[in-house]
N, C-alpha and C. Protein backbone atom coordinates (compact mmCIF):
# COMPACT_ATOMS: atom_id res chain seq x y z
N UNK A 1 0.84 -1.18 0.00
CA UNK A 1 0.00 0.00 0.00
C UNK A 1 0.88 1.24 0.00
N UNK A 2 0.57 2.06 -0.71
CA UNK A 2 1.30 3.29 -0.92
C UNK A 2 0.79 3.93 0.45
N UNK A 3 1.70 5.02 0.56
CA UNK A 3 1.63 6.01 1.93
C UNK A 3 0.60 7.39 1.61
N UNK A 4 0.70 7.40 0.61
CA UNK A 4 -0.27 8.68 -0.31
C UNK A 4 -1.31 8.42 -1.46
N UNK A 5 -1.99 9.23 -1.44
CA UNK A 5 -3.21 8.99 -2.00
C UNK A 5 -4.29 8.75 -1.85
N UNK A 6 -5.30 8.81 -2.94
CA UNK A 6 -7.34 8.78 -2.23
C UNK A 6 -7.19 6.99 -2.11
N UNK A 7 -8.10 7.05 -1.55
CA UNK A 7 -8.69 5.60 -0.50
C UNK A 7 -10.43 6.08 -0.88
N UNK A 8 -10.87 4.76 -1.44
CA UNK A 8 -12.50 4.57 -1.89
C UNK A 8 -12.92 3.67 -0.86
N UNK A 9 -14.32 4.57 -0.40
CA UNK A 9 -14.61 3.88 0.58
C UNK A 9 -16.09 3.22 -0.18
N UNK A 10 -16.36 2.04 0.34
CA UNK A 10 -17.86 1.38 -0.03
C UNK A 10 -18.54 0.79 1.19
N UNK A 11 -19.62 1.03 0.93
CA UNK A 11 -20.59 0.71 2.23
C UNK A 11 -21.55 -0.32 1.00
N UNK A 12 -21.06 -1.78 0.42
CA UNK A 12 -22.10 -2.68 0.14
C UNK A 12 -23.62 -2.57 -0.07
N UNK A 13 -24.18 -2.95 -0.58
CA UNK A 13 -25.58 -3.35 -0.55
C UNK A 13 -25.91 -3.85 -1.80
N UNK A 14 -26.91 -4.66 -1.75
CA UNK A 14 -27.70 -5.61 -3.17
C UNK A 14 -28.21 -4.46 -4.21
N UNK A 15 -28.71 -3.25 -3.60
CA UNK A 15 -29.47 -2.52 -3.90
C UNK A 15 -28.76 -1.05 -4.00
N UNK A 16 -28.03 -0.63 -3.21
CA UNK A 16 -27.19 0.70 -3.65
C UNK A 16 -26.27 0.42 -3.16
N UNK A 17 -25.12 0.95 -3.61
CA UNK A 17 -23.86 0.89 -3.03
C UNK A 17 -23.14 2.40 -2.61
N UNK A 18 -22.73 2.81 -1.62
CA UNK A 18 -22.47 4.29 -1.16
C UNK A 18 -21.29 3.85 -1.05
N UNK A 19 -20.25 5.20 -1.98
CA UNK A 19 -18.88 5.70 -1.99
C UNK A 19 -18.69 6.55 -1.00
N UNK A 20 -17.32 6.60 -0.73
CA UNK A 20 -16.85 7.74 -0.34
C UNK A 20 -15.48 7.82 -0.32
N UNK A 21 -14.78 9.10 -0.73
CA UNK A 21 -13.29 8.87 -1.33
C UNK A 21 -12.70 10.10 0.35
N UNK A 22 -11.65 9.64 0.04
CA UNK A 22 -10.41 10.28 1.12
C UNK A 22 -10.17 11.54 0.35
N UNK A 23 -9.31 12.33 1.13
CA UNK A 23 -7.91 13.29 0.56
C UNK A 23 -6.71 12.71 -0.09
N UNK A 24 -6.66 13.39 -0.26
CA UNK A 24 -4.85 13.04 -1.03
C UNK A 24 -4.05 12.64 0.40
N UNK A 25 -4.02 13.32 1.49
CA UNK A 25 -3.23 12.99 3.03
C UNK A 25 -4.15 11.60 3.04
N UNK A 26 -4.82 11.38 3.29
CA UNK A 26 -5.88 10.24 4.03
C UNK A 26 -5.92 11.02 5.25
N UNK A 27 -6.53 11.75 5.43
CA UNK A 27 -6.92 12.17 6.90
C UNK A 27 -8.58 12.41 6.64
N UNK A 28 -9.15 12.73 5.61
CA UNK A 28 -10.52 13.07 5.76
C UNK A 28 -11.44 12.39 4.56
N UNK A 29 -12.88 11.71 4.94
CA UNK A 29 -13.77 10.79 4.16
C UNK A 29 -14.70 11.82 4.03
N UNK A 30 -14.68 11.94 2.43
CA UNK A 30 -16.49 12.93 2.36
C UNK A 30 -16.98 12.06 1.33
N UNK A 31 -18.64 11.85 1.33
CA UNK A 31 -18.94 10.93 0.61
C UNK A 31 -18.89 11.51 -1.23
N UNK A 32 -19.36 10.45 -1.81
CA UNK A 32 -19.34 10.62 -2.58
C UNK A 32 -20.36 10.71 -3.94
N UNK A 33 -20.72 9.65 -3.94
CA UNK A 33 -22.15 9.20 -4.83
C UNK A 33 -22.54 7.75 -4.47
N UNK A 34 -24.21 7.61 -4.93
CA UNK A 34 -24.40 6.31 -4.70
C UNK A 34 -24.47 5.42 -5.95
N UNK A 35 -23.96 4.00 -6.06
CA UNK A 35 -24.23 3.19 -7.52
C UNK A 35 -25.25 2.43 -7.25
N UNK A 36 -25.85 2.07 -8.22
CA UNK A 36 -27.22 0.90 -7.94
C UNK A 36 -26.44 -0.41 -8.04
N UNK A 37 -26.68 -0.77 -6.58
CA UNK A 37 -26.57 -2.47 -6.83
C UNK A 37 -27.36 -3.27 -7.37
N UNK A 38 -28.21 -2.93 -8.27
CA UNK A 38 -28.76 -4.17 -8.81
C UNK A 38 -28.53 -5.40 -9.23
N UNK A 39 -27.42 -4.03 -10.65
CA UNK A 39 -25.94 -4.81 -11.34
C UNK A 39 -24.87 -4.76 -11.21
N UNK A 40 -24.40 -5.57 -10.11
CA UNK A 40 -23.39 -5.87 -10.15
C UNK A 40 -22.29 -5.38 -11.25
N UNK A 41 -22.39 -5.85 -12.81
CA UNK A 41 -21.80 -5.74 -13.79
C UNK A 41 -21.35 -3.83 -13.91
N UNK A 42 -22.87 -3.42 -13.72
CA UNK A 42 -22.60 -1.84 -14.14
C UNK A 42 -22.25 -1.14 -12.37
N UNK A 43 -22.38 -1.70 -11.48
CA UNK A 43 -21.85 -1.08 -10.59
C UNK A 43 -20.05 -0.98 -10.41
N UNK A 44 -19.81 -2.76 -10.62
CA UNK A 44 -18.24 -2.52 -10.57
C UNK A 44 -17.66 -1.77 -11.86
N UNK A 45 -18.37 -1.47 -12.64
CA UNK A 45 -17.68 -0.67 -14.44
C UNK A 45 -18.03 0.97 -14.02
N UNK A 46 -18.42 1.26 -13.16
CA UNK A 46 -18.60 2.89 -12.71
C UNK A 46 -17.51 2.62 -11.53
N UNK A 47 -17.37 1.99 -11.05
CA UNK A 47 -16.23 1.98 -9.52
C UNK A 47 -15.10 1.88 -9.96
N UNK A 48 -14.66 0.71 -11.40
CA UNK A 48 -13.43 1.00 -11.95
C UNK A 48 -13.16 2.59 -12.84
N UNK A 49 -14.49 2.87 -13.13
CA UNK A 49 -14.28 4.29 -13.71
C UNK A 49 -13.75 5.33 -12.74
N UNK A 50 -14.20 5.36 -11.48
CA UNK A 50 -13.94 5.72 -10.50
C UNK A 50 -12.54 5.65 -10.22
N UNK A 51 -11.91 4.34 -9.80
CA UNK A 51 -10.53 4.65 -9.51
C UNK A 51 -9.96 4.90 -10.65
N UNK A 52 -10.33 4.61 -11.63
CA UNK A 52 -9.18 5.31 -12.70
C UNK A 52 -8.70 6.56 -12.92
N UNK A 53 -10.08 7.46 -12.64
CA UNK A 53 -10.11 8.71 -12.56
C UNK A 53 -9.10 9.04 -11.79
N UNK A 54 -9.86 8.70 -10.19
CA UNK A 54 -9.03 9.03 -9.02
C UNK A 54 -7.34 8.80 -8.58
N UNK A 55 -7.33 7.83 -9.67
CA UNK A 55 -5.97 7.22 -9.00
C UNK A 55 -5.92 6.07 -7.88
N UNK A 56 -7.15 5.54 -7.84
CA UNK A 56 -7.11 4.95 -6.21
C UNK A 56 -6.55 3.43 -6.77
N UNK A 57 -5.97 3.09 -5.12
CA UNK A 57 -4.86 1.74 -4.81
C UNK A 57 -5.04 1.21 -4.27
N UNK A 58 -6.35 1.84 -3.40
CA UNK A 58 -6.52 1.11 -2.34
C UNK A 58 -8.30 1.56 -1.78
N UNK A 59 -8.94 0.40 -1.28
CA UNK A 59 -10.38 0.03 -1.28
C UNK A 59 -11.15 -0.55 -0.23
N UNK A 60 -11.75 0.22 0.57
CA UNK A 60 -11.83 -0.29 1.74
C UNK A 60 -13.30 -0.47 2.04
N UNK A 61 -13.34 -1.57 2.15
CA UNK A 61 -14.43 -1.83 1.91
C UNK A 61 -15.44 -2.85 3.05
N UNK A 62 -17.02 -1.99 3.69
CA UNK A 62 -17.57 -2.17 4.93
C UNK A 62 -17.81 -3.59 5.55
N UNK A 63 -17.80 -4.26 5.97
CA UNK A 63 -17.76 -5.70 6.55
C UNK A 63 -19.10 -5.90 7.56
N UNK A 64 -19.85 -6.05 6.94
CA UNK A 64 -21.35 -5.69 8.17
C UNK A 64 -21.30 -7.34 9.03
N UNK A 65 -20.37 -6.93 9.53
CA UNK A 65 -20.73 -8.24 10.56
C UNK A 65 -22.13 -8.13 11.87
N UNK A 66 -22.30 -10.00 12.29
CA UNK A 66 -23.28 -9.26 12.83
C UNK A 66 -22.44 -8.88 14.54
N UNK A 67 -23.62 -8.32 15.02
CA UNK A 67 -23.36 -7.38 16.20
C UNK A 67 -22.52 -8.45 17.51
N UNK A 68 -22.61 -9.71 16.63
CA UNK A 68 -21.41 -10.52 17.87
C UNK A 68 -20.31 -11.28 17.15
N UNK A 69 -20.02 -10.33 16.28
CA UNK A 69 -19.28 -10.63 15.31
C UNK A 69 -18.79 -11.45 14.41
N UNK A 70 -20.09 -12.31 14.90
CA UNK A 70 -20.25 -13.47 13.51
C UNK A 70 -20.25 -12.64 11.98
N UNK A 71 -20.03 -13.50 11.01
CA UNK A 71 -20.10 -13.22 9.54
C UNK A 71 -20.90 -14.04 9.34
N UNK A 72 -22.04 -13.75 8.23
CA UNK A 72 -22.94 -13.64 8.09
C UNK A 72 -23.18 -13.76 6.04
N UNK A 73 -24.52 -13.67 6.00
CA UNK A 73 -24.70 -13.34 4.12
C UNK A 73 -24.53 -12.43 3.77
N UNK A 74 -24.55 -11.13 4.79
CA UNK A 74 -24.04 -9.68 4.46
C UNK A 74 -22.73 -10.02 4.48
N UNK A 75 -22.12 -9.78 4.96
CA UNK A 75 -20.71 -10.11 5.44
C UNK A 75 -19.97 -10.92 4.30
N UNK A 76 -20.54 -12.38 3.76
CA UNK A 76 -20.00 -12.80 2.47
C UNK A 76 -20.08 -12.23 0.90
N UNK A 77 -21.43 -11.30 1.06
CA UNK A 77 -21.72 -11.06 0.12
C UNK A 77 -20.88 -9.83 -0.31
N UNK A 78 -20.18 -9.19 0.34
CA UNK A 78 -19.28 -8.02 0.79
C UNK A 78 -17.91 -7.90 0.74
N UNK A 79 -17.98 -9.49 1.18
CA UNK A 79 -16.40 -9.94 0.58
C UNK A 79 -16.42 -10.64 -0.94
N UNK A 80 -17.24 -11.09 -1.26
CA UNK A 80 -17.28 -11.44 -2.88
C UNK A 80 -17.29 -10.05 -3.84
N UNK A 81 -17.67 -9.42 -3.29
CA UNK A 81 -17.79 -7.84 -4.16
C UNK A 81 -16.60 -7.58 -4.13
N UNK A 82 -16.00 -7.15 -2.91
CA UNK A 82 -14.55 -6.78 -3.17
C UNK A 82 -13.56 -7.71 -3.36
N UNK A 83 -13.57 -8.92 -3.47
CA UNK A 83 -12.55 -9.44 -4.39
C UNK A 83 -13.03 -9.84 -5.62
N UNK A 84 -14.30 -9.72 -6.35
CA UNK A 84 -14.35 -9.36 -7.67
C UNK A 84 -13.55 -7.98 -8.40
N UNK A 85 -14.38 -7.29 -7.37
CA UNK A 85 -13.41 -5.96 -8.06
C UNK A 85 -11.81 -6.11 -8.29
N UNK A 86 -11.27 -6.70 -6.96
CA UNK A 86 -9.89 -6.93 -6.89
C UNK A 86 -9.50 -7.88 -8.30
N UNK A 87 -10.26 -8.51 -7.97
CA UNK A 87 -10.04 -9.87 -9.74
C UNK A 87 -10.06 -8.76 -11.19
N UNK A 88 -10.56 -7.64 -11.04
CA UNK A 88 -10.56 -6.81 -11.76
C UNK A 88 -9.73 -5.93 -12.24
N UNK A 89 -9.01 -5.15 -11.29
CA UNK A 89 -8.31 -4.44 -11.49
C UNK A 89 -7.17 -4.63 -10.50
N UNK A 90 -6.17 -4.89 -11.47
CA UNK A 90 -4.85 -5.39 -11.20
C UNK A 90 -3.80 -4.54 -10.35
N UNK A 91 -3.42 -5.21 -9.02
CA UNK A 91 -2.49 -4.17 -7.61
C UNK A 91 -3.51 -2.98 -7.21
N UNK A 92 -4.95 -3.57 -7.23
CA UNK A 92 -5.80 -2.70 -6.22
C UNK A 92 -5.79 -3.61 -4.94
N UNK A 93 -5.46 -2.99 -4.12
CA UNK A 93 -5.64 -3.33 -2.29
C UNK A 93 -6.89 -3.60 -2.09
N UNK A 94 -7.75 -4.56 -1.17
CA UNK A 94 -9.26 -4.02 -0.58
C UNK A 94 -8.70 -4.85 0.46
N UNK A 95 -9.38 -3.93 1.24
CA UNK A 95 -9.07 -3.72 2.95
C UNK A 95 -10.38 -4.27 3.48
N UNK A 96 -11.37 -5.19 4.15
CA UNK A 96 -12.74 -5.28 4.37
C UNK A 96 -12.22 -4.89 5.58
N UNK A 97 -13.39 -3.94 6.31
CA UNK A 97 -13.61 -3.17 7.72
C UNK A 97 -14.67 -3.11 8.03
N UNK A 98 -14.36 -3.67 9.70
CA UNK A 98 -15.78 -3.79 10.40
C UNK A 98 -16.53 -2.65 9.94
N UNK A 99 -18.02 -2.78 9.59
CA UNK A 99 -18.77 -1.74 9.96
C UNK A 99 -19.90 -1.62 10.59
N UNK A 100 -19.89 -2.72 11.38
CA UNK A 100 -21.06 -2.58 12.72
C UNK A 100 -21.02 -0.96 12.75
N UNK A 101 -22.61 -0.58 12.79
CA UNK A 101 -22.85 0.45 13.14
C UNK A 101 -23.07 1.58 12.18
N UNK A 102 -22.34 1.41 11.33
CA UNK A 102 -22.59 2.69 10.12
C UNK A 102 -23.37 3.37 9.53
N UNK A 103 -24.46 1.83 9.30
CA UNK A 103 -25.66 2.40 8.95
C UNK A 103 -26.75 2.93 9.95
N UNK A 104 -26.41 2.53 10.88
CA UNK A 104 -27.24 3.17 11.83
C UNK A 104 -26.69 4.87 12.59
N UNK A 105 -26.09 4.72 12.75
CA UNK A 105 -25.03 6.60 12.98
C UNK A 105 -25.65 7.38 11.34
N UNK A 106 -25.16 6.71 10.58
CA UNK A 106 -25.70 7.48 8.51
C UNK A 106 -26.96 7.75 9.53
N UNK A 107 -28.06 6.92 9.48
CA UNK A 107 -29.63 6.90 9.10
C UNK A 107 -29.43 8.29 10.97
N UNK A 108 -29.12 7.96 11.86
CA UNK A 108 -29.48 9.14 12.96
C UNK A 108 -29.36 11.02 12.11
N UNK A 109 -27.54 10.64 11.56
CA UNK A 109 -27.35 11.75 10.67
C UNK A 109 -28.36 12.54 9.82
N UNK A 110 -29.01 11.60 9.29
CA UNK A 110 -29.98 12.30 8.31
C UNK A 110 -31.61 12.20 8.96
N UNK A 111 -31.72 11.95 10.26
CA UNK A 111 -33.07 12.06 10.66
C UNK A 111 -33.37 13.53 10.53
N UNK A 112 -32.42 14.80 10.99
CA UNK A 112 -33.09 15.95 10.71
C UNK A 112 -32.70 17.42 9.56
N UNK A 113 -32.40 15.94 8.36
CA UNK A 113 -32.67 16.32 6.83
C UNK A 113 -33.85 16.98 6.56
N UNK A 114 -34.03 16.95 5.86
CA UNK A 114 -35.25 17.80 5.30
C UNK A 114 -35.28 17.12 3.61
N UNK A 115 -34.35 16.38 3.59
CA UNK A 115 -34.16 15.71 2.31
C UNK A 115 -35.42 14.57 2.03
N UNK A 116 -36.08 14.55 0.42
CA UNK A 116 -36.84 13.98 -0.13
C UNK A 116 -36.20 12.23 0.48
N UNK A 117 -37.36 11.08 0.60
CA UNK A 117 -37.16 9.57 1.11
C UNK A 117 -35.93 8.97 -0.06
N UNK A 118 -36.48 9.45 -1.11
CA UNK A 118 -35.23 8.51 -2.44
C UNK A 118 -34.02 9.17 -2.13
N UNK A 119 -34.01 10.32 -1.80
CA UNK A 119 -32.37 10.64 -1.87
C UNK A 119 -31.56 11.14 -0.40
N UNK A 120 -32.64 10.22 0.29
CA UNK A 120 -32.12 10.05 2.15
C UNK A 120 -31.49 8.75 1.96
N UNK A 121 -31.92 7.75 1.22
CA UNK A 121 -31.11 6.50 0.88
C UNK A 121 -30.23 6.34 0.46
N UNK A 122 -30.18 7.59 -0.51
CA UNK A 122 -28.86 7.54 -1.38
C UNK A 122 -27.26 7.89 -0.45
N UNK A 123 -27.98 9.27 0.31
CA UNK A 123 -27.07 10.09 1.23
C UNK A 123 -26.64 8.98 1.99
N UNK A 124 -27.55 8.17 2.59
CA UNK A 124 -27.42 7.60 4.13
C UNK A 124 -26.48 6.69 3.55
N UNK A 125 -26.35 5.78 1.97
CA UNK A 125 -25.44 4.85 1.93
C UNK A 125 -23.93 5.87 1.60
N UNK A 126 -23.96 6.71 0.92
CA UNK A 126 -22.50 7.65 1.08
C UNK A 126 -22.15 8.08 2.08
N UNK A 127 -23.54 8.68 3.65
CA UNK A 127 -22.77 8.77 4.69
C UNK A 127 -22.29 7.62 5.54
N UNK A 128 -22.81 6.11 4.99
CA UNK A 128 -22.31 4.95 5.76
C UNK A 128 -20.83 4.66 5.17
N UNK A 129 -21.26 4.91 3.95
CA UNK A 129 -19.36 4.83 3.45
C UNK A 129 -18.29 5.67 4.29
N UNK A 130 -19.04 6.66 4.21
CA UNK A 130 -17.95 8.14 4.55
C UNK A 130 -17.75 7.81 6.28
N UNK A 131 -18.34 7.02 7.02
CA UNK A 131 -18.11 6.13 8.18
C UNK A 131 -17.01 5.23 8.14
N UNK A 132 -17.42 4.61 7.21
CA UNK A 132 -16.79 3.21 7.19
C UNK A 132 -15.31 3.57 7.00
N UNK A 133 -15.10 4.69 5.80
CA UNK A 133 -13.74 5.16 5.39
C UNK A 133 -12.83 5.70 6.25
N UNK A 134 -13.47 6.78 7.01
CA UNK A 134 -13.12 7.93 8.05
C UNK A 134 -12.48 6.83 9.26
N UNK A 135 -13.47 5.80 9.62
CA UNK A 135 -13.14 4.83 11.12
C UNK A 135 -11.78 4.12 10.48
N UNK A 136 -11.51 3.56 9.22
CA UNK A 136 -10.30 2.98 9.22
C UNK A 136 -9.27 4.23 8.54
N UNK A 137 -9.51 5.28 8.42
CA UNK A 137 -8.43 6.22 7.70
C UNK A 137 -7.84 6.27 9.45
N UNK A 138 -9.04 6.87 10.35
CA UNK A 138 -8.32 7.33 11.83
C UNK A 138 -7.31 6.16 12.49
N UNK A 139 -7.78 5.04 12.33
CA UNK A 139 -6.90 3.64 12.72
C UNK A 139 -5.73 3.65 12.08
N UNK A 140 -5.58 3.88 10.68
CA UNK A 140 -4.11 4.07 10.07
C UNK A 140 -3.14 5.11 11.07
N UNK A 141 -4.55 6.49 11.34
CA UNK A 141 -3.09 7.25 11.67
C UNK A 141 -2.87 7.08 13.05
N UNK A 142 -3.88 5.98 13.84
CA UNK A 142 -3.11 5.46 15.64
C UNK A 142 -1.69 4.69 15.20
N UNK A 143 -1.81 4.21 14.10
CA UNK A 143 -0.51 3.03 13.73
C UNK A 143 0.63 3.69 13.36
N UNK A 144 0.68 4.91 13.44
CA UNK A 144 1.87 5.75 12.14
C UNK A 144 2.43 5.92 13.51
């Protein structure tokens, strides 16, 4: 893993998938956009569009275990995503990270939105990313 550069964060789902990219330091996660998980196919071909753009090396990606830290069909289904992608694009990193909790902190975040129901879903999966990213960017820098 390189020492510099954006870090893509994903918060999983069958149904949307929420980004959220780093800084150039890795010190800060703002989200990003949401992809439809429907397809698989066209979700990972916008995410490789994504790091290409970005430059990204590295992919960190949410691990919804359950709350006693069993793994679970979320949990597998989460790790098959990100090592497809990885099968994809060649010396990309993916990092899977706990994310007990994410979606639930996202969904408190946006209780006093004012934002339309379709695009509280969208937000809430970019602010679960922008969780998921931010909790392991801060863990890198306890380790430095």
């Amino acid at each position: 893993m390189s020492a510099a550069g954006r870090v893509l964060g994903i918060d999983y789902g069958e149904v949307r998938i929420g980004l959220a990219l780093s800084d150039v330091m890795r010190m800060v996660a703002t989200p990003l956009e949401t992809v439809d998980g429907k397809s698989q196919k066209l979700a990972t071909r916008r995410i490789r569009e994504i790091l290409e753009e970005k430059k990204i090396e590295t992919v960190v990606v949410g691990l919804p275990l359950h709350m006693n830290g069993d793994f679970g069909e979320l949990a597998q289904a989460a790790t098959d995503f990100g090592e497809k992608l990885k099968g994809q694009v060649p010396g990309l990193e993916i990092v899977m990270w706990d994310e007990r909790m994410s979606s639930a902190e996202a969904e408190r975040g946006m209780r006093l939105s004012n934002t339309k129901a379709k695009r509280k879903k969208e937000l809430r999966d970019q602010l679960a990313a922008q969780i998921i990213l931010q909790s392991w960017l801060d863990a890198q820098g306890m380790m430095i």
